[in-house]
N, C-alpha and C. Protein backbone atom coordinates (compact mmCIF):
# COMPACT_ATOMS: atom_id res chain seq x y z
N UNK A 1 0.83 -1.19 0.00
CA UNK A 1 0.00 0.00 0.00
C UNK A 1 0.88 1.26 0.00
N UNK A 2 1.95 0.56 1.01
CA UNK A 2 2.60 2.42 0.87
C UNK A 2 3.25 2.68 -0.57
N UNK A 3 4.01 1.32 -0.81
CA UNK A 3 4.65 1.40 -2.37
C UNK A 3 3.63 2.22 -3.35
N UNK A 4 2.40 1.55 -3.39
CA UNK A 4 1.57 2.82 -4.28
C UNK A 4 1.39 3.63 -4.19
N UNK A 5 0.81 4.39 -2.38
CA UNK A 5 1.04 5.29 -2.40
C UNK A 5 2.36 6.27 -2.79
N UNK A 6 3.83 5.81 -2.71
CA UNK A 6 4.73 6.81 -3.22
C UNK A 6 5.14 6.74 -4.62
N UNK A 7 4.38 5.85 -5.31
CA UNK A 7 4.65 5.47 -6.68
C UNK A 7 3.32 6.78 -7.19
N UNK A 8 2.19 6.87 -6.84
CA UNK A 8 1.32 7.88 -7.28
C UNK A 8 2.25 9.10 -7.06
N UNK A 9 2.93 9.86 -5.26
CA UNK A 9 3.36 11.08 -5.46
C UNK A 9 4.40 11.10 -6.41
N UNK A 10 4.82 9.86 -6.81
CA UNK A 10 6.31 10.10 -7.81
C UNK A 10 5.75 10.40 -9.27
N UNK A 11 4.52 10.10 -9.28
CA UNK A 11 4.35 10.45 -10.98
C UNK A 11 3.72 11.78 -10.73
N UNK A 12 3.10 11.95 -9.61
CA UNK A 12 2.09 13.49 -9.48
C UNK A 12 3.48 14.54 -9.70
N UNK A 13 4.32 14.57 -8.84
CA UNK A 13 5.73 14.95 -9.08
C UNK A 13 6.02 15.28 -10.90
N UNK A 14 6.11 14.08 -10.95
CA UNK A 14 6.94 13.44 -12.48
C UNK A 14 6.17 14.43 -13.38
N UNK A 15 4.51 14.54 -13.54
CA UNK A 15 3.53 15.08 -14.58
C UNK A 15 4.15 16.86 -13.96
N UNK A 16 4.22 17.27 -12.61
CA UNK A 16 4.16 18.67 -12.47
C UNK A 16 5.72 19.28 -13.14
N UNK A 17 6.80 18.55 -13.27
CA UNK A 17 8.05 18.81 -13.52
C UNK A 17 7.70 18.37 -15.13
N UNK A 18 7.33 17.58 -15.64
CA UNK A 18 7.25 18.20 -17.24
C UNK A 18 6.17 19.18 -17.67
N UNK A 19 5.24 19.55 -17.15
CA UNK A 19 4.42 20.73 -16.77
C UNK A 19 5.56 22.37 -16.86
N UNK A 20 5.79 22.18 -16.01
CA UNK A 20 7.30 22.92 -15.28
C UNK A 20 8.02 23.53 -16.91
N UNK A 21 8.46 22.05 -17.52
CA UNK A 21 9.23 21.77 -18.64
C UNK A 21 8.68 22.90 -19.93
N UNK A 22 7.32 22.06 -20.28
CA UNK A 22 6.79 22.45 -21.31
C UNK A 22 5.95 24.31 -21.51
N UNK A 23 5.87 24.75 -19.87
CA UNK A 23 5.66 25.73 -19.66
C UNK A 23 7.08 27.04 -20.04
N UNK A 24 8.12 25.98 -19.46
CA UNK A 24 9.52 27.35 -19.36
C UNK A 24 9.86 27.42 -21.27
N UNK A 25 9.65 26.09 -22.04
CA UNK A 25 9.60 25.77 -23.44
C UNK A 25 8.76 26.97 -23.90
N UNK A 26 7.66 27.00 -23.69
CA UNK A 26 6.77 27.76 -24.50
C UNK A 26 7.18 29.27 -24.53
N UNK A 27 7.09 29.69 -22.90
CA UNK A 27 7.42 30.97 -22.29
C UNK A 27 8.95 31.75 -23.27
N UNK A 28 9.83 30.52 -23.49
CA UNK A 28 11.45 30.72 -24.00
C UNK A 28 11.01 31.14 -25.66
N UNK A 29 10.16 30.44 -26.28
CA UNK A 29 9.80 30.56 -27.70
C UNK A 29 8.97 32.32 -27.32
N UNK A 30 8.01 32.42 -26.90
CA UNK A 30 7.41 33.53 -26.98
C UNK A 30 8.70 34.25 -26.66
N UNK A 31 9.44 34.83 -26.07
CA UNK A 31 10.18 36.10 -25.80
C UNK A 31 11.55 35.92 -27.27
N UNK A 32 11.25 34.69 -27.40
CA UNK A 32 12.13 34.46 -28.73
C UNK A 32 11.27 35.56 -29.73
N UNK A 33 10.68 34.93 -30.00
CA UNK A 33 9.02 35.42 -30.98
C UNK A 33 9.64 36.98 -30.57
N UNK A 34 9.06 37.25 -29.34
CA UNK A 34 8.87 39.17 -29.17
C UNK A 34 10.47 40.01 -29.76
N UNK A 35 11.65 39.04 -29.31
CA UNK A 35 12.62 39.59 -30.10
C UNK A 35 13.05 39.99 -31.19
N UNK A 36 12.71 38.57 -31.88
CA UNK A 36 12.72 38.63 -33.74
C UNK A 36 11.56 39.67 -33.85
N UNK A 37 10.43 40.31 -33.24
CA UNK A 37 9.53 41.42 -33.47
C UNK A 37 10.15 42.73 -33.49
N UNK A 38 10.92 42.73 -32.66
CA UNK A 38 12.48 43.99 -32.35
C UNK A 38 13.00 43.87 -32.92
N UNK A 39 13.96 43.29 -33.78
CA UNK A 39 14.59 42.43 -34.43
C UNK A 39 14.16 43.29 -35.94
N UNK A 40 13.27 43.02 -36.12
CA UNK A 40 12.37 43.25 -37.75
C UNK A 40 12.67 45.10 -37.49
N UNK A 41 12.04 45.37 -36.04
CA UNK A 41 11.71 47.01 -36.30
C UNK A 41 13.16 47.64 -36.46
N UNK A 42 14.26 47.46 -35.20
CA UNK A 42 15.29 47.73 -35.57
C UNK A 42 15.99 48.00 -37.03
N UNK A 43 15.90 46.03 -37.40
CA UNK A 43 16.59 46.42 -38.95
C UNK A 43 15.67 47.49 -40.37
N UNK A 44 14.23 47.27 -40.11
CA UNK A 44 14.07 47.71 -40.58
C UNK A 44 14.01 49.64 -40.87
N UNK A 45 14.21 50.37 -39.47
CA UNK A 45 14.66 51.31 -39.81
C UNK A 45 15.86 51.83 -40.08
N UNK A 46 16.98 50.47 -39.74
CA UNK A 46 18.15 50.69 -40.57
C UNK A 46 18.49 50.47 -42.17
N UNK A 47 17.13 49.65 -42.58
CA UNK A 47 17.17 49.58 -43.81
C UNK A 47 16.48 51.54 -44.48
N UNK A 48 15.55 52.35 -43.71
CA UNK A 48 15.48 53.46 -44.16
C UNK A 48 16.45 54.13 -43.83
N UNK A 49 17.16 53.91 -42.93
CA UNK A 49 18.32 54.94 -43.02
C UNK A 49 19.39 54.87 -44.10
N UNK A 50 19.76 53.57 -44.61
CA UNK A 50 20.92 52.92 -45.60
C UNK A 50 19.74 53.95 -46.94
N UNK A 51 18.55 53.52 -47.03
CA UNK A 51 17.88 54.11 -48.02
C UNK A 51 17.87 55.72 -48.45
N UNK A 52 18.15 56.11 -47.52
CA UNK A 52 18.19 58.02 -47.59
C UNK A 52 19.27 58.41 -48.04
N UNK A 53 20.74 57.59 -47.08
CA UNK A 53 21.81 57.88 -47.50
C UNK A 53 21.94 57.12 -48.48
N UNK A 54 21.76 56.56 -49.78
CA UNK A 54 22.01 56.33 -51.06
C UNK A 54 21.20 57.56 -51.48
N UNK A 55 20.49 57.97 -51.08
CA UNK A 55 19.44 58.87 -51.60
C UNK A 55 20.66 60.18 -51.96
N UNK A 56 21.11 60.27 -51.03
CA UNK A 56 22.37 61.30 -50.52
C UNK A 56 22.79 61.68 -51.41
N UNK A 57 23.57 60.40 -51.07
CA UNK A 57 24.81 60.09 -52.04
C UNK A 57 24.67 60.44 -53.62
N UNK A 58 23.67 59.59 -53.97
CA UNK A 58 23.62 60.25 -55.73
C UNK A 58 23.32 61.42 -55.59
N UNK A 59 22.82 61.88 -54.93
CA UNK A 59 22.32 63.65 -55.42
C UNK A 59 23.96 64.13 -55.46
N UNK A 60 25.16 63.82 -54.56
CA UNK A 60 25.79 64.26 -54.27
C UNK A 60 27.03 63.72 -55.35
N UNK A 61 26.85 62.51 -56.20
CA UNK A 61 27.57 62.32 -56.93
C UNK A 61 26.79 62.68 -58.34
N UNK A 62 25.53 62.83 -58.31
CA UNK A 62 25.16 63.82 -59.50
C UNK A 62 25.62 65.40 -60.04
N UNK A 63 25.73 66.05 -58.82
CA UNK A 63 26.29 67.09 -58.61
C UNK A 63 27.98 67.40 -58.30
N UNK A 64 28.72 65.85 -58.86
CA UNK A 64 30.22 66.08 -58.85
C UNK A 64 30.59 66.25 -57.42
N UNK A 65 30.12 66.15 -56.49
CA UNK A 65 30.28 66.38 -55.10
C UNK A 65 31.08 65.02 -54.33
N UNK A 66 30.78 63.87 -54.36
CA UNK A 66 30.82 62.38 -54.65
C UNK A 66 31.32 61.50 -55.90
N UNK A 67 32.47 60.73 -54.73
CA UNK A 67 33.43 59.39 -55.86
C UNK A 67 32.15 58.64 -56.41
N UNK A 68 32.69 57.62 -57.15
CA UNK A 68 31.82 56.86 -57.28
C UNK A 68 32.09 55.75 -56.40
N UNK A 69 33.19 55.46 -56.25
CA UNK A 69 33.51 54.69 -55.26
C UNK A 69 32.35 55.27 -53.59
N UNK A 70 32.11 55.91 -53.52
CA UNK A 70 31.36 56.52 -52.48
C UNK A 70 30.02 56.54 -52.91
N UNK A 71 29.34 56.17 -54.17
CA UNK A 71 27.98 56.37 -54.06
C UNK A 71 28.11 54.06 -54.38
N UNK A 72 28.82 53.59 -54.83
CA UNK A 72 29.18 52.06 -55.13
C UNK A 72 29.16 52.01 -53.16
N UNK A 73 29.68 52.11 -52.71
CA UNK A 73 29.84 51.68 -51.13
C UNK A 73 28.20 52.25 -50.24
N UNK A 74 27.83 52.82 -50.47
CA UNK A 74 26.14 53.58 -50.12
C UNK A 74 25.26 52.35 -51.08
N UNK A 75 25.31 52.25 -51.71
CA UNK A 75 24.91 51.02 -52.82
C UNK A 75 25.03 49.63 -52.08
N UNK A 76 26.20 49.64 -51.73
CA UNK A 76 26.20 48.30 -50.92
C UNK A 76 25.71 47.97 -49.46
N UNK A 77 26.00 49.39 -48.91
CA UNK A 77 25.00 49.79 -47.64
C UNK A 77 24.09 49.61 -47.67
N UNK A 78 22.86 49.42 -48.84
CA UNK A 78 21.75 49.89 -48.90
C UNK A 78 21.03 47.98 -48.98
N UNK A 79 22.26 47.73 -49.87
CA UNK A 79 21.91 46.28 -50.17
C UNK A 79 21.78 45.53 -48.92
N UNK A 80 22.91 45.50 -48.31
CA UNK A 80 23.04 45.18 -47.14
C UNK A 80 21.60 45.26 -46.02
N UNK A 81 21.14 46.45 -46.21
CA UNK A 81 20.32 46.77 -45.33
C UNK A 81 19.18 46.24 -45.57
N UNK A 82 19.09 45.93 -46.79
CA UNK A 82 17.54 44.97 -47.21
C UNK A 82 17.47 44.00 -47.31
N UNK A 83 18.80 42.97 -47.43
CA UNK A 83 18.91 41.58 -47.19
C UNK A 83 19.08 41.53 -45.66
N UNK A 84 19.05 42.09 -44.65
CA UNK A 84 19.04 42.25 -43.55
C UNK A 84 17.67 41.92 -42.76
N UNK A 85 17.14 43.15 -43.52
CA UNK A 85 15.69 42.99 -43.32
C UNK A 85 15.24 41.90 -43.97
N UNK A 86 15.19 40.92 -44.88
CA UNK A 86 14.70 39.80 -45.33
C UNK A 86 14.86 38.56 -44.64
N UNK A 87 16.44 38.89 -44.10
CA UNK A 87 16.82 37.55 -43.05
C UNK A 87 16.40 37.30 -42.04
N UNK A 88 15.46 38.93 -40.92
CA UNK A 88 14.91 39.40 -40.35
C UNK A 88 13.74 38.60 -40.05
N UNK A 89 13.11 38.90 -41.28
CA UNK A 89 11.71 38.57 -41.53
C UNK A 89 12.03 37.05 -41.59
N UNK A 90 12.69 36.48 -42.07
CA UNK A 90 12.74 34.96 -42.40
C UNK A 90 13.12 33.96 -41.22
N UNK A 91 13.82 34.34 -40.29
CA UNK A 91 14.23 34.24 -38.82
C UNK A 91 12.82 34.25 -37.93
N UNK A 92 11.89 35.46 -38.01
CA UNK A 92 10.52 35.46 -37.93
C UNK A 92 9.78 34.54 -37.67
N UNK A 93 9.80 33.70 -39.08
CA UNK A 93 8.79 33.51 -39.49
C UNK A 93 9.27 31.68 -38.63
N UNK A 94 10.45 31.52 -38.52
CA UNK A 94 11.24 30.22 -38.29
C UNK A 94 10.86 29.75 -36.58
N UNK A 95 10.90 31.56 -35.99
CA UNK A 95 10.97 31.10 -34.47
C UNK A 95 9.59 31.48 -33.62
N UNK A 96 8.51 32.11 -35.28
CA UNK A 96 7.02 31.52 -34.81
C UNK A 96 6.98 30.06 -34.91
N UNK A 97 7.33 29.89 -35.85
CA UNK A 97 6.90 28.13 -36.34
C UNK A 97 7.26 27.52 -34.68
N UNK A 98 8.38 27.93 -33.94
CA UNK A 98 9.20 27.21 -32.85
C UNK A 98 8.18 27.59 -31.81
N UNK A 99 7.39 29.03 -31.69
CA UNK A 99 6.53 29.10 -30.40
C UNK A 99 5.19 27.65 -30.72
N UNK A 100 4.99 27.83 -32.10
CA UNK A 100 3.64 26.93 -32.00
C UNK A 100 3.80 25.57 -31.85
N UNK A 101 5.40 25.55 -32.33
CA UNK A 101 5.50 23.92 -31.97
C UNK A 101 5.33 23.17 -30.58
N UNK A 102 5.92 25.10 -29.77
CA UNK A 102 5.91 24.53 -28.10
C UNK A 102 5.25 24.57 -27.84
N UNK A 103 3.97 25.35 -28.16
CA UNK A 103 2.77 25.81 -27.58
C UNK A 103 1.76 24.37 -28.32
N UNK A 104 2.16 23.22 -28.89
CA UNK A 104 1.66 21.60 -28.66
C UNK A 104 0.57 22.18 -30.08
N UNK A 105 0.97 22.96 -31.20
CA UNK A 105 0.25 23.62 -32.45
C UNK A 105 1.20 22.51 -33.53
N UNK A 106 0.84 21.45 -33.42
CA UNK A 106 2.03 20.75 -34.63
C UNK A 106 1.65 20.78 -35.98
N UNK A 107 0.37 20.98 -36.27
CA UNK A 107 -0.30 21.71 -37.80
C UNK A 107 0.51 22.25 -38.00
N UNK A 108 0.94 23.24 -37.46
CA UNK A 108 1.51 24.70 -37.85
C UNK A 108 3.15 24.57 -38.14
N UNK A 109 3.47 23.89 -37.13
CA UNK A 109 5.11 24.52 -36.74
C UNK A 109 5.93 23.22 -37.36
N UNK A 110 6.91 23.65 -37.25
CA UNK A 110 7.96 22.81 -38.22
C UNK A 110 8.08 21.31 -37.78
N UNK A 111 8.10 20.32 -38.97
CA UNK A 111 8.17 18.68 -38.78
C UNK A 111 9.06 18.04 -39.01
């Protein structure tokens, strides 16, 4: 009798510690999730800033003011800044798939 009885608190135990588990899992994906949300806004106003200064730049190498080597490097800034933002978004979209997987959504999230 007692054996069962401590064989029940060992699984009541056992169920609250993967409880425990699957809760700190989920909780870790969401603040993942809210980052890559920061993540997106950040790069993406560094992608308008890379965007203005090309903007700059040619006015400034239209007007002989600017190398070309200097409006070619603003060019690559700019590139930079939008494959940034794409990797952004694509990272996104990877570490929703990871909240719904924890959150027991297996339709959804990656197999």
């Amino acid at each position: 009798m007692q054996a069962a009885s401590a064989r029940a608190r060992q699984l009541t135990a056992s169920e609250e510690l993967l409880d425990d588990s699957i809760r700190e899992q989920v909780h870790r994906a969401y603040l993942n999730w809210l980052y890559s949300q920061k993540k997106i806004e950040v790069v993406a106003q560094a992608q308008d800033v890379a965007a203005e200064n090309l903007r700059i730049i040619k006015n400034k190498y239209n007007n002989s003011l600017a190398t070309a080597t200097e409006l070619l490097d603003a060019d690559v800034a700019n590139l930079q800044a939008r494959l940034n933002f794409l990797f952004a978004k694509a990272d996104a979209i990877v570490v929703y798939s990871h909240l719904l997987e924890a959150a027991g959504d297996a339709e959804h999230g990656f197999k």
